[in-house]
C-alpha atoms as a PDB file:
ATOM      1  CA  UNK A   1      13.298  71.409 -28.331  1.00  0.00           C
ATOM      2  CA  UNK A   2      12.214  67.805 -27.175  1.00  0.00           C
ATOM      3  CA  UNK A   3       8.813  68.345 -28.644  1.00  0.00           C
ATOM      4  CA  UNK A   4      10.332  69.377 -31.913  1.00  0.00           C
ATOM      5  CA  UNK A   5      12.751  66.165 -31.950  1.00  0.00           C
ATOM      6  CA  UNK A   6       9.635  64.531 -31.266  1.00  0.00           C
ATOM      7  CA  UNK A   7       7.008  65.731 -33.836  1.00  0.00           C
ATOM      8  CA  UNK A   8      10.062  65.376 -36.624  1.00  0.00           C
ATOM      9  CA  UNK A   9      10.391  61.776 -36.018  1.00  0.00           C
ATOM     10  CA  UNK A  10       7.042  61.113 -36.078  1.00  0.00           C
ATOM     11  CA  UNK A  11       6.219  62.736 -39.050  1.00  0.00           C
ATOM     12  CA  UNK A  12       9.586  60.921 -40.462  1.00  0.00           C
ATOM     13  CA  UNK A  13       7.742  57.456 -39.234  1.00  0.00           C
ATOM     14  CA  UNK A  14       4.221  58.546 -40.262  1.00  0.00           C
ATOM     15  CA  UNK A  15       4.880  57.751 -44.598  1.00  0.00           C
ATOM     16  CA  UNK A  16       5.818  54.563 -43.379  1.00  0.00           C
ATOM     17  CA  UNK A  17       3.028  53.458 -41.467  1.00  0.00           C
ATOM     18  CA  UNK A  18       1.200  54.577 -44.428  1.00  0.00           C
ATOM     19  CA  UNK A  19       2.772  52.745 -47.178  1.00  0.00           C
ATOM     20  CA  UNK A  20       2.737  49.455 -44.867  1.00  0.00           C
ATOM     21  CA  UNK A  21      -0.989  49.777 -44.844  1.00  0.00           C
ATOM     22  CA  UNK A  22      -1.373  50.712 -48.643  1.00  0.00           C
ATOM     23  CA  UNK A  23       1.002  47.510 -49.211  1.00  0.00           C
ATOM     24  CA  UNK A  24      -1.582  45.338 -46.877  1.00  0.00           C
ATOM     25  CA  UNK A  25      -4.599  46.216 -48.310  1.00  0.00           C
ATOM     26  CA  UNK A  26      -3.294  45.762 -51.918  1.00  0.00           C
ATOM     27  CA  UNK A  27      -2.346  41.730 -50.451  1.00  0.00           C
ATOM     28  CA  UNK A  28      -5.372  41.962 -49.259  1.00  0.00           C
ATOM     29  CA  UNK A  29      -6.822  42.985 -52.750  1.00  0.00           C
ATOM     30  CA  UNK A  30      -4.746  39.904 -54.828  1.00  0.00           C
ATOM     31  CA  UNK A  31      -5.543  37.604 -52.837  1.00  0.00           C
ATOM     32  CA  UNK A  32      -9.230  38.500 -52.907  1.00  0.00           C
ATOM     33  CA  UNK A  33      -8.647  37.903 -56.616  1.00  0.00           C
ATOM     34  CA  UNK A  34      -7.244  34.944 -56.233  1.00  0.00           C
ATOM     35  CA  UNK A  35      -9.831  33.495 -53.671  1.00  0.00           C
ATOM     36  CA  UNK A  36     -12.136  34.159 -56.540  1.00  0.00           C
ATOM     37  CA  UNK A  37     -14.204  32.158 -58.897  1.00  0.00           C
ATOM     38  CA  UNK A  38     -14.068  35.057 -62.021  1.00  0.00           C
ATOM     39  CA  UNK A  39     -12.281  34.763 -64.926  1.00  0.00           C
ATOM     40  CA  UNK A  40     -10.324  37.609 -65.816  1.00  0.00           C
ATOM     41  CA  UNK A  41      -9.794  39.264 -69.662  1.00  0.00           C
ATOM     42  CA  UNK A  42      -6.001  40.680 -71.117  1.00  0.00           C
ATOM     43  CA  UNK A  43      -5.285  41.600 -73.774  1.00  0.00           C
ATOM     44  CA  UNK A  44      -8.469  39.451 -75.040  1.00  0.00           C
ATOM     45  CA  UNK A  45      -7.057  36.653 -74.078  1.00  0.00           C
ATOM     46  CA  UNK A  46      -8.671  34.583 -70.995  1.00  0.00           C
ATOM     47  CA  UNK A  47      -6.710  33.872 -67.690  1.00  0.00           C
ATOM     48  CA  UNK A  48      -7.775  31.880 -64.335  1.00  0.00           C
ATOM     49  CA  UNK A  49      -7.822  33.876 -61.068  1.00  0.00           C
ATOM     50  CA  UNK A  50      -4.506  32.697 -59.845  1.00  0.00           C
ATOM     51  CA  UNK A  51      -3.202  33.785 -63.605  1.00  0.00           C
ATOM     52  CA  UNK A  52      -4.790  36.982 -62.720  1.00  0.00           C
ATOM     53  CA  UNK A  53      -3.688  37.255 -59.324  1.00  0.00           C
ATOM     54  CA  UNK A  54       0.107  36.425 -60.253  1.00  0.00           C
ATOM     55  CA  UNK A  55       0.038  39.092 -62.700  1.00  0.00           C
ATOM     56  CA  UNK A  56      -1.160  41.373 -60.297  1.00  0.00           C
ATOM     57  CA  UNK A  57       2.025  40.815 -58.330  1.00  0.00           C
ATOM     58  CA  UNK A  58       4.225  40.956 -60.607  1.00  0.00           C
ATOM     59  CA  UNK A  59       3.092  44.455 -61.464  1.00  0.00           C
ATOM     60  CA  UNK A  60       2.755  45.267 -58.032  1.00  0.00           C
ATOM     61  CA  UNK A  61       6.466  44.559 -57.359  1.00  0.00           C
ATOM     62  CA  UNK A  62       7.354  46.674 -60.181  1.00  0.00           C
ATOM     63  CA  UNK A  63       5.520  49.476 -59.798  1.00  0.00           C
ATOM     64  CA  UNK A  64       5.001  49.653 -55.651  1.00  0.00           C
ATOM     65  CA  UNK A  65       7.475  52.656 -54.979  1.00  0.00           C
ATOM     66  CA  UNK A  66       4.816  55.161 -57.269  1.00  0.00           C
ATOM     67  CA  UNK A  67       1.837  53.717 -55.965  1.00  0.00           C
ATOM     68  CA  UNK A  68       0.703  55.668 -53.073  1.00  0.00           C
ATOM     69  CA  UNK A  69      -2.818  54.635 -52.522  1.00  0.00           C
ATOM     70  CA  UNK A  70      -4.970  51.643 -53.234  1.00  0.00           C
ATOM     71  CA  UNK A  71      -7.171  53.409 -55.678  1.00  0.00           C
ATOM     72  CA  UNK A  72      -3.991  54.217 -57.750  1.00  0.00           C
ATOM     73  CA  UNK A  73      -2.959  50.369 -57.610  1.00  0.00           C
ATOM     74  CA  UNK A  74      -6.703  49.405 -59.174  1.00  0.00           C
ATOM     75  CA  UNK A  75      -6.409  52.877 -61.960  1.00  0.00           C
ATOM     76  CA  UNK A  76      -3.006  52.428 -63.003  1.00  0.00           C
ATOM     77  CA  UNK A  77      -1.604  49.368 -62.310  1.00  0.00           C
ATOM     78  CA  UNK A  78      -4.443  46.007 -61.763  1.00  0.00           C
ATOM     79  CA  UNK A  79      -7.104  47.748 -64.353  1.00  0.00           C
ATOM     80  CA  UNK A  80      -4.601  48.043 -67.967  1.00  0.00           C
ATOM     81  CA  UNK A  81      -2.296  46.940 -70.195  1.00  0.00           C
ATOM     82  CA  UNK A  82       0.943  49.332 -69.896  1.00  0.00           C
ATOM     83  CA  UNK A  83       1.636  48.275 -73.154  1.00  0.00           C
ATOM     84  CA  UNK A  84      -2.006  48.721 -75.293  1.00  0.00           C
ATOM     85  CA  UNK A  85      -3.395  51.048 -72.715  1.00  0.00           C
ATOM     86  CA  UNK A  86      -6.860  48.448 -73.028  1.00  0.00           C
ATOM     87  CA  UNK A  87      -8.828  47.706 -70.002  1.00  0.00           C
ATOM     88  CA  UNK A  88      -9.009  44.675 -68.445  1.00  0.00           C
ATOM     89  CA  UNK A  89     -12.160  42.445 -68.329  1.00  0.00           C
ATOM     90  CA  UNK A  90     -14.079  40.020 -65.617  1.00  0.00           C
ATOM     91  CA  UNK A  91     -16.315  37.527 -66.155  1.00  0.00           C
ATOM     92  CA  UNK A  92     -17.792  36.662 -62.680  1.00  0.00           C
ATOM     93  CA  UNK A  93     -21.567  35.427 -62.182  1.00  0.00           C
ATOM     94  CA  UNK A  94     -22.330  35.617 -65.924  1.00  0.00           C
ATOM     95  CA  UNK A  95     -21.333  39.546 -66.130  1.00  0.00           C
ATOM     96  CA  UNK A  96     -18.853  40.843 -67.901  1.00  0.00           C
ATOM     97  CA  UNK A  97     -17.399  44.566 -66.204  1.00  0.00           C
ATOM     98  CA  UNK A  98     -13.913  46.078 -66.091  1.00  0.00           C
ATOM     99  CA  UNK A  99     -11.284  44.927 -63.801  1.00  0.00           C
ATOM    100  CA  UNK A 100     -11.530  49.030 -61.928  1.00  0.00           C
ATOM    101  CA  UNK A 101     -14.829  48.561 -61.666  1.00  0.00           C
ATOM    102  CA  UNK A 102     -15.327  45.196 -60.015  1.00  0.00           C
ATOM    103  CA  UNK A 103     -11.643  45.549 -58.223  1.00  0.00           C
ATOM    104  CA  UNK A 104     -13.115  49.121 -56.615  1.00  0.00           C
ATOM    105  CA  UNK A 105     -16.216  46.948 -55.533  1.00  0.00           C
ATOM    106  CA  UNK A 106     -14.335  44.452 -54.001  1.00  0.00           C
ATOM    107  CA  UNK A 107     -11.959  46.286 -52.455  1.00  0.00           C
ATOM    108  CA  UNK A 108     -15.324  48.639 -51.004  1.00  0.00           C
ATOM    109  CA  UNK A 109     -16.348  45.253 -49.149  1.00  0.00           C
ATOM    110  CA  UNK A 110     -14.668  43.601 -46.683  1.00  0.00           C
ATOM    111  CA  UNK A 111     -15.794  39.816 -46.531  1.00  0.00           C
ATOM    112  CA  UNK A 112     -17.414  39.603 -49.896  1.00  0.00           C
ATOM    113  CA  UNK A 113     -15.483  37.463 -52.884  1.00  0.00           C
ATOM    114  CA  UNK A 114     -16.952  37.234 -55.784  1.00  0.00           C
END
C-alpha cells in the first residue's frame, strides 16, 4: 500500500517537473532571441530582437497551459501569425530563413547566439 501511495504521488509530481523544464528552456529560448543581433520579420513588417523577444512573451503567457513541449512553442506559437497564419522571417548574418527554422537551430545549440 505504501509503495502505491508512493508511485501515485510521484507520478502526480512528475507533469510538473516537466512543465517547469519546458517553461525554462522556452526562457532560455527568448532570451537567446533577445541576446541576438538578427532582425526578425511579422507580418512584413521589421522588428529589433528585443521587439521580437517581447512578442515572444507575450504569446508565451497566453498560450503556456497548451504548450507541452519546446518544439510546439517554436511550431505553433514563436514561428506564425495566429491571425494570417504567415511565417515569420530572420535576417541574421545576411540570410534570410524562417523563425522555426533558425529558432529549432538555436534551440539545438547550447552556447551559440546568432
Amino acid at each position: 500500500m505504501k509503495a502505491k501511495c508512493t508511485l501515485l504521488l510521484t507520478l502526480s509530481i512528475l507533469p510538473t517537473f516537466v512543465l517547469a523544464g519546458v517553461e525554462e528552456d522556452i526562457s532560455t529560448l527568448i532570451k537567446r532571441v533577445e541576446q541576438s543581433s538578427c532582425t526578425f520579420i511579422r507580418n512584413g513588417k521589421t522588428y529589433t530582437n528585443q521587439e521580437a523577444a517581447e512578442h515572444m512573451r507575450n504569446k508565451w503567457d497566453y498560450a503556456k497551459d497548451d504548450v507541452d513541449s519546446v518544439d510546439v512553442f517554436i511550431k505553433e506559437v514563436a514561428s506564425k501569425s495566429w491571425l494570417s497564419g504567415k511565417p515569420y522571417w530572420v535576417d541574421c548574418q545576411d540570410k534570410r530563413i524562417t523563425s522555426e527554422e533558425w529558432l529549432t537551430s538555436l534551440m539545438s545549440t547550447t552556447n551559440h547566439i546568432q
